[in-house]
PDB file of N, CA and C in Angstrom:
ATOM      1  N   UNK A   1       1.832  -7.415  10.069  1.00  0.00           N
ATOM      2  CA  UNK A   1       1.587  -8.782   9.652  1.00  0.00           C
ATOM      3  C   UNK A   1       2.878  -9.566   9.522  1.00  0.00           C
ATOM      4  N   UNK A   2       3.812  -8.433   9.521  1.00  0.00           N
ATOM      5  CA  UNK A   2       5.006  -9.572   9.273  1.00  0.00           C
ATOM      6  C   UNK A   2       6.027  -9.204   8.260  1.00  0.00           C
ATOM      7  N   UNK A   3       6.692  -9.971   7.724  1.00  0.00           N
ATOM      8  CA  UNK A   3       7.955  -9.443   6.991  1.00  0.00           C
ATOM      9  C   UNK A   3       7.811 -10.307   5.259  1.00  0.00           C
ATOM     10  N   UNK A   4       7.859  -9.234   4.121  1.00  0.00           N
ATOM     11  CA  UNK A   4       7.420  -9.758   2.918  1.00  0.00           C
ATOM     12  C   UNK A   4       8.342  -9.171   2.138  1.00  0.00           C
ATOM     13  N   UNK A   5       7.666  -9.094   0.465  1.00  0.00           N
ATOM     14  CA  UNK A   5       8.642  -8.566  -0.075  1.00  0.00           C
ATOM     15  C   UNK A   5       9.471 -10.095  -1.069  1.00  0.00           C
ATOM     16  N   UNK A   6      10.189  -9.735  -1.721  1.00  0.00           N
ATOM     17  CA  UNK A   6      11.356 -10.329  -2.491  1.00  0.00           C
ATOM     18  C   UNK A   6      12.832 -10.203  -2.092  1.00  0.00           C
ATOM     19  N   UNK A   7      13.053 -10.888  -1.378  1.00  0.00           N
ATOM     20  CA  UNK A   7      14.731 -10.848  -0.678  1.00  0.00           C
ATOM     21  C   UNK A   7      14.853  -9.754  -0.037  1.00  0.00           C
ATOM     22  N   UNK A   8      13.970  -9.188   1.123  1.00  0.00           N
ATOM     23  CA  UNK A   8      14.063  -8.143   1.879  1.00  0.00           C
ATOM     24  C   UNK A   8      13.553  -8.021   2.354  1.00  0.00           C
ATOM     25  N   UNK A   9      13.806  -7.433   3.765  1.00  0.00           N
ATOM     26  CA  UNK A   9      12.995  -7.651   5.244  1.00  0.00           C
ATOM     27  C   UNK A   9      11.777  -6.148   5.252  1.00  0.00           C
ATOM     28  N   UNK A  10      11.630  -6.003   4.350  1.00  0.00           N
ATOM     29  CA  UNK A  10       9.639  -5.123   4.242  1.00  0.00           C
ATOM     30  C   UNK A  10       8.903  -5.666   5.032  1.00  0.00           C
ATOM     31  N   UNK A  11       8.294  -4.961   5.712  1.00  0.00           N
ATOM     32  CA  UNK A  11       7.239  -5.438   6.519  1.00  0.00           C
ATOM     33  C   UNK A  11       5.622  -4.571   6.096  1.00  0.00           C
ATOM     34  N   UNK A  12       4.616  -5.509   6.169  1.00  0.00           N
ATOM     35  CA  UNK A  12       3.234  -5.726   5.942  1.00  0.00           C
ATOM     36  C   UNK A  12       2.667  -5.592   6.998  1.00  0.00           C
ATOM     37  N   UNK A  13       1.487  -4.710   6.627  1.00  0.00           N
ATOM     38  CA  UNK A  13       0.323  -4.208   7.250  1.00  0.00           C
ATOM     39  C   UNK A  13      -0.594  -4.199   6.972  1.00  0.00           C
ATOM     40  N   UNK A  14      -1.951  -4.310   8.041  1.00  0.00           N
ATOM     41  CA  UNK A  14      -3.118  -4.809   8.404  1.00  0.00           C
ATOM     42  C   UNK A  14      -3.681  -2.875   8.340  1.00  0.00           C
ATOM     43  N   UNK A  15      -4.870  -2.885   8.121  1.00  0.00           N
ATOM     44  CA  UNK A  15      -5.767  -1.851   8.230  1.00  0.00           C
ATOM     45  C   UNK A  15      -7.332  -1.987   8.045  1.00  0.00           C
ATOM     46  N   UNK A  16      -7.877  -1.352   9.059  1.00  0.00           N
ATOM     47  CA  UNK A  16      -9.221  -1.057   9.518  1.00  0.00           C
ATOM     48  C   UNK A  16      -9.409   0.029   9.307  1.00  0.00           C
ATOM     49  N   UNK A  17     -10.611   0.534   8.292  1.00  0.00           N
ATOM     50  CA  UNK A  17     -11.184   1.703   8.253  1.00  0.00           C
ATOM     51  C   UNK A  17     -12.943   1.725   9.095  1.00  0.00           C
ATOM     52  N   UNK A  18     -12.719   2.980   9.553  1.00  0.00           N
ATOM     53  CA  UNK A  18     -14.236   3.151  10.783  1.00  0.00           C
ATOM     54  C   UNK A  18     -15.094   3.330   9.674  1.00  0.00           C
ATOM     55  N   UNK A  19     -16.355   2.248   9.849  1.00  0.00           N
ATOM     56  CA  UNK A  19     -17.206   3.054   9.501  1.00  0.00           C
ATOM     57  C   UNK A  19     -18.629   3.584   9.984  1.00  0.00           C
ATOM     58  N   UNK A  20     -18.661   4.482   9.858  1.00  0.00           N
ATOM     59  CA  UNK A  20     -19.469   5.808  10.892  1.00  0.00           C
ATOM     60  C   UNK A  20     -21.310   4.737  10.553  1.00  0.00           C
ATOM     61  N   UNK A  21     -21.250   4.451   9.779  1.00  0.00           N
ATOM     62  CA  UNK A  21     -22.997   3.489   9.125  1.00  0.00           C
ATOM     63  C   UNK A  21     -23.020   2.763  10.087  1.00  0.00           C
ATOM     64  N   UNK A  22     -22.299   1.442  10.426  1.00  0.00           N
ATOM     65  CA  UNK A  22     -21.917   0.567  11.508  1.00  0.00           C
ATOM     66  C   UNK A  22     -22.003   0.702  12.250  1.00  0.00           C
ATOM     67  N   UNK A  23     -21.117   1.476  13.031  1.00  0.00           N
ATOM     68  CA  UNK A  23     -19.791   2.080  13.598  1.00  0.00           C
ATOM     69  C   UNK A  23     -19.162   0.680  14.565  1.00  0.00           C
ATOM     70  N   UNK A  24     -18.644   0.690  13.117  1.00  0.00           N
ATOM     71  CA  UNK A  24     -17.811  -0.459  13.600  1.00  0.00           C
ATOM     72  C   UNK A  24     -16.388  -0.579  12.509  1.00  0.00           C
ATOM     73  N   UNK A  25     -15.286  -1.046  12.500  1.00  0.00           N
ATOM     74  CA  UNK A  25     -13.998  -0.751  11.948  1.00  0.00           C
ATOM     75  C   UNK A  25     -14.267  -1.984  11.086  1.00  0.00           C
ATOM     76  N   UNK A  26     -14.019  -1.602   9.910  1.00  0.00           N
ATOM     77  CA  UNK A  26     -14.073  -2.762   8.335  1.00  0.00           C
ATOM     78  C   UNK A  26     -12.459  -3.207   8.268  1.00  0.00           C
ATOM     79  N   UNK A  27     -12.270  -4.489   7.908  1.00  0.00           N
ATOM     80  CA  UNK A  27     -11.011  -4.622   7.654  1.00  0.00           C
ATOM     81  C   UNK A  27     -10.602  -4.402   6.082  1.00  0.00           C
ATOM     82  N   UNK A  28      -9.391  -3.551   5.871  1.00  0.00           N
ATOM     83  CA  UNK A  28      -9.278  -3.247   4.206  1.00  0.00           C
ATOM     84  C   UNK A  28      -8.531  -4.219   3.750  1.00  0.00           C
ATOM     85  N   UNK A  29      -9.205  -4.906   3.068  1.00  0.00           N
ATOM     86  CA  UNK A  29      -8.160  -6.165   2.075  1.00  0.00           C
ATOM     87  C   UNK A  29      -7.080  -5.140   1.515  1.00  0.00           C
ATOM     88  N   UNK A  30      -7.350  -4.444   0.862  1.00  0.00           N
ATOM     89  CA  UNK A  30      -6.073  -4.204  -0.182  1.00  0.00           C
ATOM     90  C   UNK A  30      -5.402  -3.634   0.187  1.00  0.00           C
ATOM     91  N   UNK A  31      -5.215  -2.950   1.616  1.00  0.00           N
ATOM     92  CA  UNK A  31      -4.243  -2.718   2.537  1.00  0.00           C
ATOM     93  C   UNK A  31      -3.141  -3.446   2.732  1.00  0.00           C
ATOM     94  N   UNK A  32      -3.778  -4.876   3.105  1.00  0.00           N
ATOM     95  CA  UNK A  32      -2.509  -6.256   3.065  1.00  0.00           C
ATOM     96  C   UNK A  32      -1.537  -6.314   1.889  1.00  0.00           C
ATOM     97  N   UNK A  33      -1.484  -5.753   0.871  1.00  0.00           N
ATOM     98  CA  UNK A  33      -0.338  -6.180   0.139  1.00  0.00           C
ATOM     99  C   UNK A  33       0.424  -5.105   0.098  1.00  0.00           C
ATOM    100  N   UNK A  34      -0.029  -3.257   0.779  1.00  0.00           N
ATOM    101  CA  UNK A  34       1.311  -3.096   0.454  1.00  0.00           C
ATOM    102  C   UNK A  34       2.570  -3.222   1.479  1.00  0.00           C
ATOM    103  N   UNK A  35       3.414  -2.736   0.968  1.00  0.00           N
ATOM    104  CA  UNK A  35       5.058  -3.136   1.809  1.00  0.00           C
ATOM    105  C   UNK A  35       5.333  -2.050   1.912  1.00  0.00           C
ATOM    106  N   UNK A  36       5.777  -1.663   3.379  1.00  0.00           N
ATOM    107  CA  UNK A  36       6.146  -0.180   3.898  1.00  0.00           C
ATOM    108  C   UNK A  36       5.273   0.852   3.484  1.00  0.00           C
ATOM    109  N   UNK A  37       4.182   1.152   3.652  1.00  0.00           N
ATOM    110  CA  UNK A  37       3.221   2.235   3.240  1.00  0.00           C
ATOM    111  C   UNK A  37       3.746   3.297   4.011  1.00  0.00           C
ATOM    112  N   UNK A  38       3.405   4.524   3.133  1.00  0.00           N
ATOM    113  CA  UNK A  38       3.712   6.304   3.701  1.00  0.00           C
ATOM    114  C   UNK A  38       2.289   6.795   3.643  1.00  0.00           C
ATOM    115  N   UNK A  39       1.148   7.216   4.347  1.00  0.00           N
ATOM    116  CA  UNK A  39       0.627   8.336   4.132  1.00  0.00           C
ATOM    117  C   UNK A  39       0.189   9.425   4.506  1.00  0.00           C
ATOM    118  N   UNK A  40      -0.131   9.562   3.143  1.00  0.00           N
ATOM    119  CA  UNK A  40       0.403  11.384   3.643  1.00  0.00           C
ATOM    120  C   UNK A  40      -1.558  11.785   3.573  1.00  0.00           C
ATOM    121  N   UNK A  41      -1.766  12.566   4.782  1.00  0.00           N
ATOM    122  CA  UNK A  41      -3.295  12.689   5.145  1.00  0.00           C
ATOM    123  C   UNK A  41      -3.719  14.006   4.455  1.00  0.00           C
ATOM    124  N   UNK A  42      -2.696  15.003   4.007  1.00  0.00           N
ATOM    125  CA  UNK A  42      -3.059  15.707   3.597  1.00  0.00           C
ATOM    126  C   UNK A  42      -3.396  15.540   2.193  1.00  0.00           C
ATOM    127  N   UNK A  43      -2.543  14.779   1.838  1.00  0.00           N
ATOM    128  CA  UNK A  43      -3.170  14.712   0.151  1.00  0.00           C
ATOM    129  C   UNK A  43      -4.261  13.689  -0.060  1.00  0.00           C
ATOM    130  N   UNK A  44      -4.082  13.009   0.892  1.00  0.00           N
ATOM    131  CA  UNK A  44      -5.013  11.634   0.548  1.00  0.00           C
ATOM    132  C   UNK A  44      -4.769  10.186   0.417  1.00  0.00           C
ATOM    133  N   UNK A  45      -3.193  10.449   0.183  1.00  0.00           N
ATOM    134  CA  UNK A  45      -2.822   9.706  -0.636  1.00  0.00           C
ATOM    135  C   UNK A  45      -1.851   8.476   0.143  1.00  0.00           C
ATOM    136  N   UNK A  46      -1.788   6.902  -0.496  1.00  0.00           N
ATOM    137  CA  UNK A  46      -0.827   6.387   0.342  1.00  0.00           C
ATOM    138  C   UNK A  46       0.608   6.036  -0.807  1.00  0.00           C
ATOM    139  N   UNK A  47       1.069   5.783  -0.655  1.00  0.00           N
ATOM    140  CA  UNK A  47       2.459   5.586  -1.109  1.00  0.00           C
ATOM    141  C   UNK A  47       3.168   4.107  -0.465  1.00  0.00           C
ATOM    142  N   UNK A  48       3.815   3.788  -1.632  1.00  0.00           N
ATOM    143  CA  UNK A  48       4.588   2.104  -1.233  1.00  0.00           C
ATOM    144  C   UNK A  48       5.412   1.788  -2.198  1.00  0.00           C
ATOM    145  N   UNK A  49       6.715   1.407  -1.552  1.00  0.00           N
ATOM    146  CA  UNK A  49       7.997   1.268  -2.936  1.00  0.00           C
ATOM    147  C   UNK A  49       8.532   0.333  -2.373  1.00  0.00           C
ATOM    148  N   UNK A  50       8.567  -0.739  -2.921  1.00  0.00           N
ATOM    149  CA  UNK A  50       8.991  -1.988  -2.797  1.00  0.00           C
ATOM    150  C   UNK A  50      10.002  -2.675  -3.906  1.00  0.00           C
ATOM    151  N   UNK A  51      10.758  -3.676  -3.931  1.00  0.00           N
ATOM    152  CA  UNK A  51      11.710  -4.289  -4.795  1.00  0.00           C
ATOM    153  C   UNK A  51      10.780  -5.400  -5.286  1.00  0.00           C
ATOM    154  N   UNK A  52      10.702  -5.823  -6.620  1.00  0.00           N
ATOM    155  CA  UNK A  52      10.137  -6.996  -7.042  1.00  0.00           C
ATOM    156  C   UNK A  52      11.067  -7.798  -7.986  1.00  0.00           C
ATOM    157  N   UNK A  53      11.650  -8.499  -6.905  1.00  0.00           N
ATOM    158  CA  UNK A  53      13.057  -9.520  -7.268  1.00  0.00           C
ATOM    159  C   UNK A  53      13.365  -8.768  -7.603  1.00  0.00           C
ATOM    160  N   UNK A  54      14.779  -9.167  -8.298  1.00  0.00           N
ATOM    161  CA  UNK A  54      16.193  -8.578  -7.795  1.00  0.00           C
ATOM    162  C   UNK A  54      16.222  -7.557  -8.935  1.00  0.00           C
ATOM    163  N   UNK A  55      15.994  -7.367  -9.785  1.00  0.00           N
ATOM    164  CA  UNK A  55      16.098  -6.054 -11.355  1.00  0.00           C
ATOM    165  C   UNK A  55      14.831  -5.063 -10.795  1.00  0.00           C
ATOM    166  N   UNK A  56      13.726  -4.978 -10.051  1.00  0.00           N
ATOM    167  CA  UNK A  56      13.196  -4.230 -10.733  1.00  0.00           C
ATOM    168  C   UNK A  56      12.613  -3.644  -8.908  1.00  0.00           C
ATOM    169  N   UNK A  57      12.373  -1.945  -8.885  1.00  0.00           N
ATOM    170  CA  UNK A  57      12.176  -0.654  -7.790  1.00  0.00           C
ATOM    171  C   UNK A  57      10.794  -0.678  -8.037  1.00  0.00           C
ATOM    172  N   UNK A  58       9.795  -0.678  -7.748  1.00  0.00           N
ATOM    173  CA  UNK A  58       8.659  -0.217  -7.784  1.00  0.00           C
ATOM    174  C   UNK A  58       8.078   1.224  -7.087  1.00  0.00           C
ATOM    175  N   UNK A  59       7.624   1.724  -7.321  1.00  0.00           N
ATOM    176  CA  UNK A  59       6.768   2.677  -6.721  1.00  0.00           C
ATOM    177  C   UNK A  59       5.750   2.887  -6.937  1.00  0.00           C
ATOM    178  N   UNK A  60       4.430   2.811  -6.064  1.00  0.00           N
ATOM    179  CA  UNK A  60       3.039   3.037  -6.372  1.00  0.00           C
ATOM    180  C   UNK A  60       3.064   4.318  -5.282  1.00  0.00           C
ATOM    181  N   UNK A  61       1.202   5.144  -6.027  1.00  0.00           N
ATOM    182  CA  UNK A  61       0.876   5.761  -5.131  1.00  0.00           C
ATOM    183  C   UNK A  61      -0.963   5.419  -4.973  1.00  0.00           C
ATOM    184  N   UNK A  62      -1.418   5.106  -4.029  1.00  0.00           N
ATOM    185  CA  UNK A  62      -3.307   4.864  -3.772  1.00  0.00           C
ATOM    186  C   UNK A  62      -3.993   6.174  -3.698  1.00  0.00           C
ATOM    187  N   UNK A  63      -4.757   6.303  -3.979  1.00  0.00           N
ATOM    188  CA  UNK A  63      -5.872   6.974  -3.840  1.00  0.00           C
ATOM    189  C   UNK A  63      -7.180   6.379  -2.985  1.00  0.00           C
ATOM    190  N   UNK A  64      -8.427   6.886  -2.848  1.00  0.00           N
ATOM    191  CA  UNK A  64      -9.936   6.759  -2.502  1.00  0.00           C
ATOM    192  C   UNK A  64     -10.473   7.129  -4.300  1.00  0.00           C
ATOM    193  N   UNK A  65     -10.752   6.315  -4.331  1.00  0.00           N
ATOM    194  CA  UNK A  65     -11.833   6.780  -5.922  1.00  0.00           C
ATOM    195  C   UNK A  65     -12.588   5.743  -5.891  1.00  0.00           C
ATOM    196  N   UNK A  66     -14.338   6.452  -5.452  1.00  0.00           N
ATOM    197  CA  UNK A  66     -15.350   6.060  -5.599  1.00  0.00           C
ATOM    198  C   UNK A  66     -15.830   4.832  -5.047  1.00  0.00           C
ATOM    199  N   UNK A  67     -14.663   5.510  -3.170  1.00  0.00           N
ATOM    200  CA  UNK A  67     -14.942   4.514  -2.484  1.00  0.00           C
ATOM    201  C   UNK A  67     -14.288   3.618  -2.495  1.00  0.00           C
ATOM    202  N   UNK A  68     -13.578   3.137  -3.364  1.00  0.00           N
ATOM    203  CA  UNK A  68     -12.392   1.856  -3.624  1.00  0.00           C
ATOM    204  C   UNK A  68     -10.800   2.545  -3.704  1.00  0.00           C
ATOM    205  N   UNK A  69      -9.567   1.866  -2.622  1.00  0.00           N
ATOM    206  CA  UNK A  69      -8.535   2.005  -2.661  1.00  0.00           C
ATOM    207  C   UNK A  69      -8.219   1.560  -3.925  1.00  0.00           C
ATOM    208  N   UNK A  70      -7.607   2.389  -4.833  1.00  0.00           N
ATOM    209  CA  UNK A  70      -7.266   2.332  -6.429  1.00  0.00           C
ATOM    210  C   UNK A  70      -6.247   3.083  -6.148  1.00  0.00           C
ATOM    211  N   UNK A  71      -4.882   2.137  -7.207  1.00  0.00           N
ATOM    212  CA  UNK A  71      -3.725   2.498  -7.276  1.00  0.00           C
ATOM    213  C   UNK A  71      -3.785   3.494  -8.681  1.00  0.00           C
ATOM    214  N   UNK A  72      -3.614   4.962  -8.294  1.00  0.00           N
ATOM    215  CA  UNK A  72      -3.403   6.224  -9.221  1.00  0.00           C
ATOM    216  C   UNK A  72      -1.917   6.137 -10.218  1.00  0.00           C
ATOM    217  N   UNK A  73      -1.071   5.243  -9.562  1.00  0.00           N
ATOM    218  CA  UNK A  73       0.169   5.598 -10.306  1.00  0.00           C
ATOM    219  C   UNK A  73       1.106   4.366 -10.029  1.00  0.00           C
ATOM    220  N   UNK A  74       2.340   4.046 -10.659  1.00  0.00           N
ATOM    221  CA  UNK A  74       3.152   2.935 -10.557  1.00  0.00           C
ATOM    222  C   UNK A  74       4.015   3.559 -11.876  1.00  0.00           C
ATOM    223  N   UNK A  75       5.186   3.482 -10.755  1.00  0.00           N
ATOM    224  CA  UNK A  75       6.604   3.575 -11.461  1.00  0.00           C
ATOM    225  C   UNK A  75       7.808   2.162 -11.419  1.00  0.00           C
ATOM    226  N   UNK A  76       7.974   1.217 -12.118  1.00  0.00           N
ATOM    227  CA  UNK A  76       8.811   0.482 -12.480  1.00  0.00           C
ATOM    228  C   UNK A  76      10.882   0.873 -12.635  1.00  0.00           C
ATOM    229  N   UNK A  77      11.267   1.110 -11.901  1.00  0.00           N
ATOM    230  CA  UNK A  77      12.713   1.147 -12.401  1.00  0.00           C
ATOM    231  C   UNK A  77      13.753  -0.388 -12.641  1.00  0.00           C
ATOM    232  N   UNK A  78      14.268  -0.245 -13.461  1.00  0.00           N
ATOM    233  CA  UNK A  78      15.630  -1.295 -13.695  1.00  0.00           C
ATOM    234  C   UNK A  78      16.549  -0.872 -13.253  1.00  0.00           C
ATOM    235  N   UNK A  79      16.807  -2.439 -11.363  1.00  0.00           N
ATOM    236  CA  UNK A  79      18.090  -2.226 -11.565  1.00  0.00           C
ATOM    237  C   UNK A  79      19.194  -3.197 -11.814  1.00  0.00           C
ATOM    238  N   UNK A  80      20.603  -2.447 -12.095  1.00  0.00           N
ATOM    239  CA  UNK A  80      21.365  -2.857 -13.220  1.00  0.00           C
ATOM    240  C   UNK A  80      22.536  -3.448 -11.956  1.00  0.00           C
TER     241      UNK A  80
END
């Protein structure tokens, strides 16, 4: 989608999940906000660490729970 983020060239992504009922590919809203996603297929899980302005590191990790992309975790660092 392009380049986001807080004073840094992160780039944003679009995602379609299949679904087999349809069968046709759903577009995932809450896909669009994160910045640089990792995931990892074996656990499940997606991952995204982004800067939010200039003091503060973020790190989230997503899950699937109950059908809804839900963020499991978020780590905040200060930097100095």
């Amino acid at each position: 989608m392009g380049l986001g983020g807080s004073g840094s060239a992160s780039s944003l992504y679009e995602a379609y999940i299949w679904n087999p009922q349809s069968r046709q590919w759903d577009y995932c809203e809450e896909f669009e906000h994160f910045i640089e996603p990792e995931i990892d297929e074996d656990a499940k899980t997606i991952y995204t660490s982004y800067r939010n302005g200039p003091d503060d590191f973020v790190q989230e990790e997503w899950k699937w729970v109950d059908g809804k992309l839900t963020m499991t975790k978020q780590k905040v660092e200060k930097i100095n």
